[in-house]
Protein backbone atom coordinates (compact mmCIF):
# COMPACT_ATOMS: atom_id res chain seq x y z
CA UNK A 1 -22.06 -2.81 -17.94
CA UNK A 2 -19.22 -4.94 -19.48
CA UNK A 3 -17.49 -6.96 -16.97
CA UNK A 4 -13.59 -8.51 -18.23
CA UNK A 5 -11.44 -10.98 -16.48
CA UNK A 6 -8.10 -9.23 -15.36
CA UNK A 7 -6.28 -12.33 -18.02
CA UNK A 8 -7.43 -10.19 -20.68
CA UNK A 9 -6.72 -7.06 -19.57
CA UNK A 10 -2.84 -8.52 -18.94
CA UNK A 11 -2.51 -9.75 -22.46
CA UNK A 12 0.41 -6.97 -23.84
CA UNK A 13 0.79 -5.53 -20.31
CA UNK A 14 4.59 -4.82 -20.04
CA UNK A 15 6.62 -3.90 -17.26
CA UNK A 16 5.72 -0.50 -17.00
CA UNK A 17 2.37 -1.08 -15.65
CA UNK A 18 3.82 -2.77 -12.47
CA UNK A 19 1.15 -5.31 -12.23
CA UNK A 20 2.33 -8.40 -10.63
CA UNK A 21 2.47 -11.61 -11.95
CA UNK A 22 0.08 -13.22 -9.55
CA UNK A 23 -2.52 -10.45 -10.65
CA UNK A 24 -2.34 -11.63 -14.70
CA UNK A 25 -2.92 -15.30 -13.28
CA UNK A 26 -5.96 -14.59 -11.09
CA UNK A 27 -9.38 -14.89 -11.51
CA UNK A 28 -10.11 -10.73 -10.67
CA UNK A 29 -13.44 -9.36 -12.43
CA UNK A 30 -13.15 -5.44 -13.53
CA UNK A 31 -16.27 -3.37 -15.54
CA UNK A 32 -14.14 -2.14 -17.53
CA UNK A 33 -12.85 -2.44 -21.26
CA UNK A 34 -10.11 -4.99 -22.16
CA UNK A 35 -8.04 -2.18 -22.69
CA UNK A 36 -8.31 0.01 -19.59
CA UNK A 37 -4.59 -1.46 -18.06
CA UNK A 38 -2.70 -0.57 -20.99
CA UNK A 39 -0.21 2.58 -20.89
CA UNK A 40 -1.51 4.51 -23.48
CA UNK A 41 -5.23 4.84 -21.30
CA UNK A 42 -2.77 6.54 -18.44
CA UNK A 43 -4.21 10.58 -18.15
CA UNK A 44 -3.45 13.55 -16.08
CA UNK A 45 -7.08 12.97 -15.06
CA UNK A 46 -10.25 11.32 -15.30
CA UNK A 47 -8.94 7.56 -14.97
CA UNK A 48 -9.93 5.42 -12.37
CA UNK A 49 -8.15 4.14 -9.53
CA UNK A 50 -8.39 0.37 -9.57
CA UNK A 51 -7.99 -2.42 -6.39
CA UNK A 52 -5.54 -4.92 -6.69
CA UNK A 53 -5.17 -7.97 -5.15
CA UNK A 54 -1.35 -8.98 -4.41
CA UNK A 55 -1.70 -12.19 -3.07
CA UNK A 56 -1.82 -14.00 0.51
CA UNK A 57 0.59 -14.79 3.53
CA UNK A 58 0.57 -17.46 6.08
CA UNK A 59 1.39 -16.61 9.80
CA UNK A 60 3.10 -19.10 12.25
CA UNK A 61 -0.40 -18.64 14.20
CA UNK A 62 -2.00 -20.07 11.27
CA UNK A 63 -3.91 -16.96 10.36
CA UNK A 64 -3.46 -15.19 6.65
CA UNK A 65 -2.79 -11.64 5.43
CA UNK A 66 -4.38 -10.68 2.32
CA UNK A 67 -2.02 -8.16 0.74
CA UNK A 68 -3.89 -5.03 -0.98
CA UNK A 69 -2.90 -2.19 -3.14
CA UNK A 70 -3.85 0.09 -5.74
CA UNK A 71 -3.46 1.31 -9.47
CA UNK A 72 -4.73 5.40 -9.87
CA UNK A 73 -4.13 5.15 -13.88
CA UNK A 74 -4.17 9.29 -13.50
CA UNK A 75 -0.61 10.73 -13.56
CA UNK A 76 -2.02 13.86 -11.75
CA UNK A 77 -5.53 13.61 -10.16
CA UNK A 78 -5.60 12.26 -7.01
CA UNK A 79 -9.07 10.83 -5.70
CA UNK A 80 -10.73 10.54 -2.76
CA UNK A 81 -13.16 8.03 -1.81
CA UNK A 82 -14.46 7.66 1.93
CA UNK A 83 -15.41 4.19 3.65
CA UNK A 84 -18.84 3.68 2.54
CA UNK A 85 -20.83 2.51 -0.59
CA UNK A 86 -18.24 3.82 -2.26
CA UNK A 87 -15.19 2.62 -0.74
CA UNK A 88 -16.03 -0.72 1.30
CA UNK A 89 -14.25 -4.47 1.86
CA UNK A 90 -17.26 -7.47 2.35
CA UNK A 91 -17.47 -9.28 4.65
CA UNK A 92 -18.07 -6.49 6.52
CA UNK A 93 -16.14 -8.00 9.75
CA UNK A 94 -12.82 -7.17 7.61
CA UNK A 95 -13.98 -3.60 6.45
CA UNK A 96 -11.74 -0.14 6.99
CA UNK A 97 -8.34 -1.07 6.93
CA UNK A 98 -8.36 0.01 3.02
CA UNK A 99 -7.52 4.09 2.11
CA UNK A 100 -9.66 6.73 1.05
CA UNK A 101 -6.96 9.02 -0.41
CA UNK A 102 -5.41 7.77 -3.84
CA UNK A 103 -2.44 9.35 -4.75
CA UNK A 104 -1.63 10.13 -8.29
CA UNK A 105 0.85 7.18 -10.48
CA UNK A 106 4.16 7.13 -8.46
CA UNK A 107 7.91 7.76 -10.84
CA UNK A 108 9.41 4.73 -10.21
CA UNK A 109 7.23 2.04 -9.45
CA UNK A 110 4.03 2.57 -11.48
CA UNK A 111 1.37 1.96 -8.77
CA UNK A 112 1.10 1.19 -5.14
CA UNK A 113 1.65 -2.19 -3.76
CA UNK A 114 0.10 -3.99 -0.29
CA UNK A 115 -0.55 -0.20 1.44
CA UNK A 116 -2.64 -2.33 3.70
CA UNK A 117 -3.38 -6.52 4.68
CA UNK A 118 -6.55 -7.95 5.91
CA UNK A 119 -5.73 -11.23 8.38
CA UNK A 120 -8.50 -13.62 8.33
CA UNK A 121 -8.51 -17.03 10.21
CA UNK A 122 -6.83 -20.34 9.57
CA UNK A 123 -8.82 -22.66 7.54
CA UNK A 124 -10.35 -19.45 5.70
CA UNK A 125 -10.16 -22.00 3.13
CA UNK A 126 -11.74 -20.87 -0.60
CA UNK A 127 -13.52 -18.12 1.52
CA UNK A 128 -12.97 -14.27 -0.45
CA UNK A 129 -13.00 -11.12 0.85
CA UNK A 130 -13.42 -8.20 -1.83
CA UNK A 131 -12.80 -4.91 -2.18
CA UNK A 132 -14.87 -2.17 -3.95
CA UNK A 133 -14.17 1.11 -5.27
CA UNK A 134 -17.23 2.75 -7.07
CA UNK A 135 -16.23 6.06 -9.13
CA UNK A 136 -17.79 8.32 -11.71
CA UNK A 137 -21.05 5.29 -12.04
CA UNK A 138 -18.14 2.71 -12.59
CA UNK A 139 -17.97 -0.16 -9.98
CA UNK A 140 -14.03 -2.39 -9.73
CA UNK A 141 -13.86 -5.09 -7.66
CA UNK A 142 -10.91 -7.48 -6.49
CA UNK A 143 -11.62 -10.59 -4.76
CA UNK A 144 -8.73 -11.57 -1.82
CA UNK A 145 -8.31 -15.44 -0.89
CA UNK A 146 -6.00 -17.87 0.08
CA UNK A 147 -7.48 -21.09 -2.45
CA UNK A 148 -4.36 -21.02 -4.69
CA UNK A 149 -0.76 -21.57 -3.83
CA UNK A 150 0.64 -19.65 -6.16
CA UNK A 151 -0.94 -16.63 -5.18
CA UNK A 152 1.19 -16.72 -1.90
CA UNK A 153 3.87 -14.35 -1.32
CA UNK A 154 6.95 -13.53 0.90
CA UNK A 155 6.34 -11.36 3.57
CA UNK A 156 9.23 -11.16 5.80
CA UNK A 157 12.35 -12.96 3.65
CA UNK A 158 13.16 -13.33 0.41
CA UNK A 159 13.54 -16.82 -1.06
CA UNK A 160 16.40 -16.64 -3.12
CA UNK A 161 17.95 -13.64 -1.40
CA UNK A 162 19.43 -12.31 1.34
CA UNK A 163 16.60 -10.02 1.78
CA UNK A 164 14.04 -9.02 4.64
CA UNK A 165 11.71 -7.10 6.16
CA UNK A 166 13.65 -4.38 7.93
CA UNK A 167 12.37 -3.42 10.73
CA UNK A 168 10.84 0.19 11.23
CA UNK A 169 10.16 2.09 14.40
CA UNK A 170 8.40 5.78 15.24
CA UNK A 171 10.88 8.11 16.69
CA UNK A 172 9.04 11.39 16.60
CA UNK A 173 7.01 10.65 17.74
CA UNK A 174 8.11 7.80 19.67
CA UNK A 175 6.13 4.82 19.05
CA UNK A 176 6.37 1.05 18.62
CA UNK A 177 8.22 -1.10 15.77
CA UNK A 178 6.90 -3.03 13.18
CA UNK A 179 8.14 -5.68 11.07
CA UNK A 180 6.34 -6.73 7.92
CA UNK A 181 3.40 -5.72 5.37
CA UNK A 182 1.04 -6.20 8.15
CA UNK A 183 2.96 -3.35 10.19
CA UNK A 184 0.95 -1.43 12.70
CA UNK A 185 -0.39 1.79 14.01
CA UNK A 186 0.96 4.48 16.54
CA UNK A 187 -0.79 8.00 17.35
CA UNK A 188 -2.83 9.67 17.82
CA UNK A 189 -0.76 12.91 17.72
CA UNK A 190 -1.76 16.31 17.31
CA UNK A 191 -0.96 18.98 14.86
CA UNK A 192 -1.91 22.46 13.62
CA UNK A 193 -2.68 23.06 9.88
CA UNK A 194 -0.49 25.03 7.86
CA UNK A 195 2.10 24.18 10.85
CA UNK A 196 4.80 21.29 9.94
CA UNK A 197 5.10 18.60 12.34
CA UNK A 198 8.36 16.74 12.42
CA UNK A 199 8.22 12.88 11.51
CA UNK A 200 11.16 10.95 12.33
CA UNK A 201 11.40 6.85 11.94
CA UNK A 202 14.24 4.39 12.54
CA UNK A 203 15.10 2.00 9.76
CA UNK A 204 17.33 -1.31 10.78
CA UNK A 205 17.87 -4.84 10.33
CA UNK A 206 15.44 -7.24 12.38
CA UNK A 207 16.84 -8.63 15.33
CA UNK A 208 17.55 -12.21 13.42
CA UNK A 209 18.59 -12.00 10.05
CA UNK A 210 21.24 -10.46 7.61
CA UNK A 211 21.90 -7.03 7.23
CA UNK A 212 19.74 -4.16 5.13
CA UNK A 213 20.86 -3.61 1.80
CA UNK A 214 19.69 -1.09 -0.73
CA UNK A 215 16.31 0.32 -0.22
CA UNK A 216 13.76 3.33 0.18
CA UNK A 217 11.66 4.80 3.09
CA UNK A 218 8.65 6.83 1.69
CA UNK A 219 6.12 8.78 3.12
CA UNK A 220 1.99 9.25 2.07
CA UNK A 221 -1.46 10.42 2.76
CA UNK A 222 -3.75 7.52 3.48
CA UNK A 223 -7.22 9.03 4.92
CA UNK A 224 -8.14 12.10 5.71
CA UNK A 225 -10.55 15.37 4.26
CA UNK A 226 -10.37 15.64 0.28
CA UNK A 227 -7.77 16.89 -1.51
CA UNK A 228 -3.81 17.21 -1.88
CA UNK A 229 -3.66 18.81 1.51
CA UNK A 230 -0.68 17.12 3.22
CA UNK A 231 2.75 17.92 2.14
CA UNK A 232 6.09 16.18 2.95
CA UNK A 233 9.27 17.89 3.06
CA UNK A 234 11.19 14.93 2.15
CA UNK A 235 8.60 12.25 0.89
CA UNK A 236 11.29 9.81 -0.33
CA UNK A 237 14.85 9.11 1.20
CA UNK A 238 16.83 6.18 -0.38
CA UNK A 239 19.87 4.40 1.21
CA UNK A 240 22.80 2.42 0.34
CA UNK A 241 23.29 -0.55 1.91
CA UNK A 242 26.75 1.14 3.04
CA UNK A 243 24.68 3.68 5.20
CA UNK A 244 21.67 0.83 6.17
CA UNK A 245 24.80 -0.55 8.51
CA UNK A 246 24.31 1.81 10.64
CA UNK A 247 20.92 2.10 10.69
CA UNK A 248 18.66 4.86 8.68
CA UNK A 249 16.95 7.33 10.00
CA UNK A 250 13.92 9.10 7.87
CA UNK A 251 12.68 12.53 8.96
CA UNK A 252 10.33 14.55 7.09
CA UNK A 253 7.72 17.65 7.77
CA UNK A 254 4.57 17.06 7.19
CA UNK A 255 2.42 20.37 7.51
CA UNK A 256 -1.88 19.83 6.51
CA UNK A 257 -3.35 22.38 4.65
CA UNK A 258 -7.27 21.69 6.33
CA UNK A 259 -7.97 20.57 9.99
CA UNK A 260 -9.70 17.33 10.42
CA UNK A 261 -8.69 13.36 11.31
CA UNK A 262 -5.43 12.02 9.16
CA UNK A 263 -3.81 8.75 8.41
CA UNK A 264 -0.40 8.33 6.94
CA UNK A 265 1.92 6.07 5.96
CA UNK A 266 5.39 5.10 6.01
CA UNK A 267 6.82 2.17 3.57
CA UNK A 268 10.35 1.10 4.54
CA UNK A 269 11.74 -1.27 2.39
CA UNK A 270 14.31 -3.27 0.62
CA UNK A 271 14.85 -5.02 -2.96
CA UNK A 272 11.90 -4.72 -5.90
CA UNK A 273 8.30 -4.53 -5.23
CA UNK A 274 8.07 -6.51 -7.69
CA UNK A 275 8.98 -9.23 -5.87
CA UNK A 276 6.42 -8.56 -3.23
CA UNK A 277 9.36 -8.62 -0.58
CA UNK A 278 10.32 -7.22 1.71
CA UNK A 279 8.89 -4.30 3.18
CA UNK A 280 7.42 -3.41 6.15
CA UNK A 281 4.44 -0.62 6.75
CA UNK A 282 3.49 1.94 9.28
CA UNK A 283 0.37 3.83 9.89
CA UNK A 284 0.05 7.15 11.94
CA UNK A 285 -3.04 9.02 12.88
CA UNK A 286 -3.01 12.48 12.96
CA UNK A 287 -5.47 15.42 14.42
CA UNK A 288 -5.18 18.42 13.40
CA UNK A 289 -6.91 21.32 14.61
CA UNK A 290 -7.65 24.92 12.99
């Protein structure tokens, strides 16, 4: 099995791809032909999704967050893959945080970026922690560390703009806020299938710090039984930075085809991903009965 440094697999990579400029500088190992990243390889099915490594954050605790997201090079298929052999982060104290449901190549940015961090302890030093995804007999593996500097990103503000994490709070159902990629968790709720239950999130300016401007709050499956069984009434709403003054609020419906254990997600953010700020993520779990 062929194994290619993710350098070569950069080399003519434009734009369109969305793969950041920290991941065509580091030292990521893929089984898979130098040409797998480029456009033209993008199909309505049979690609694989690839891990991606975004780069690493410092906390004023001293602990990191290793930012992770994902490239499904299918501009239809979505793919499961459940924790496991097949899905699994070593060492296996920082497993399960990472997806199982892989949605299909997203309109306007390309791919998915940091869905999900892993903190590990100060003085982590040139230690890794890697991510797997094994599909159709093909094994892709991205390493996560904190050993070079320029592999560290902005989590919370923007260095050369007035930009920030905003911050992003569970209405319906009420829950906690979050500020940042590391974000947090709030459920369980329940829910019937093939009965929508009504979503609702707040979307404001932290307490320090400027005001929002421009930006998108977007809604996703993260875990739960196989297939595209979870449908959002209103999976994206943008905002203006006129209407962020006031604060956004986001509602969707989300009704699940299949009963069964659920995880989705809610991105709020501001600015580019591409400049891996700012954003800040939200996880709810979901059971649904028959």
């Amino acid at each position: 099995m062929a194994v290619r440094s993710v350098a070569a697999l950069c080399t003519g990579v434009g734009f369109a791809l969305a793969v950041p400029q920290t991941a065509c500088s580091q030292d990521i190992e893929f089984p898979i032909e130098e040409s797998e990243w480029m456009l033209r390889n993008l199909r309505p099915t049979g690609q694989p999704v690839i891990p991606v490594f975004e780069g690493w954050m410092t906390r004023p605790d001293g602990t990191h967050d290793l930012c992770f997201g994902y490239f499904n090079m299918n501009l239809e298929e979505v793919i499961d893959i459940p924790l496991g052999p097949d899905n699994y982060i070593e060492p296996a104290e920082f497993d399960g945080a990472q997806p199982t449901h892989f949605m299909e190549v997203p309109e306007r940015e390309g791919r998915y970026f940091c869905l999900f961090t892993v903190t590990v302890p100060a003085g982590f030093g040139d230690g890794r922690v890697t991510w797997t995804l094994r599909q159709r007999d093909r094994v892709f593996q991205v390493p996560g560390h904190t050993g070079v500097p320029g592999y560290r990103v902005t989590d919370l503000v923007h260095a050369s703009r007035p930009l920030m994490a905003p911050a992003l709070a569970f209405v319906e159902p009420e829950g906690p806020t979050f500020v940042g990629k590391r974000g947090g968790t709030a459920g369980v709720i329940e829910a019937e299938a093939g009965r929508p239950a009504r979503l609702t999130v707040s979307v404001t300016h932290p307490e320090e710090g400027d005001r929002l401007a421009t930006g998108m709050v977007w809604w996703g499956k993260y875990r739960g039984p196989r297939g595209q069984n979870v449908q959002f009434s209103h999976q994206v709403r943008y905002f203006t930075a006129a209407e962020a003054e006031a604060g956004i609020v986001a509602e969707t419906n989300v009704t699940f085809a299949d009963p069964g254990d659920y995880m989705v997600f809610v991105q709020a953010r501001q600015g580019s991903f591409i400049d891996q700020c700012c954003w800040t993520n939200g996880y709810l779990n979901v059971r649904v009965a028959p």
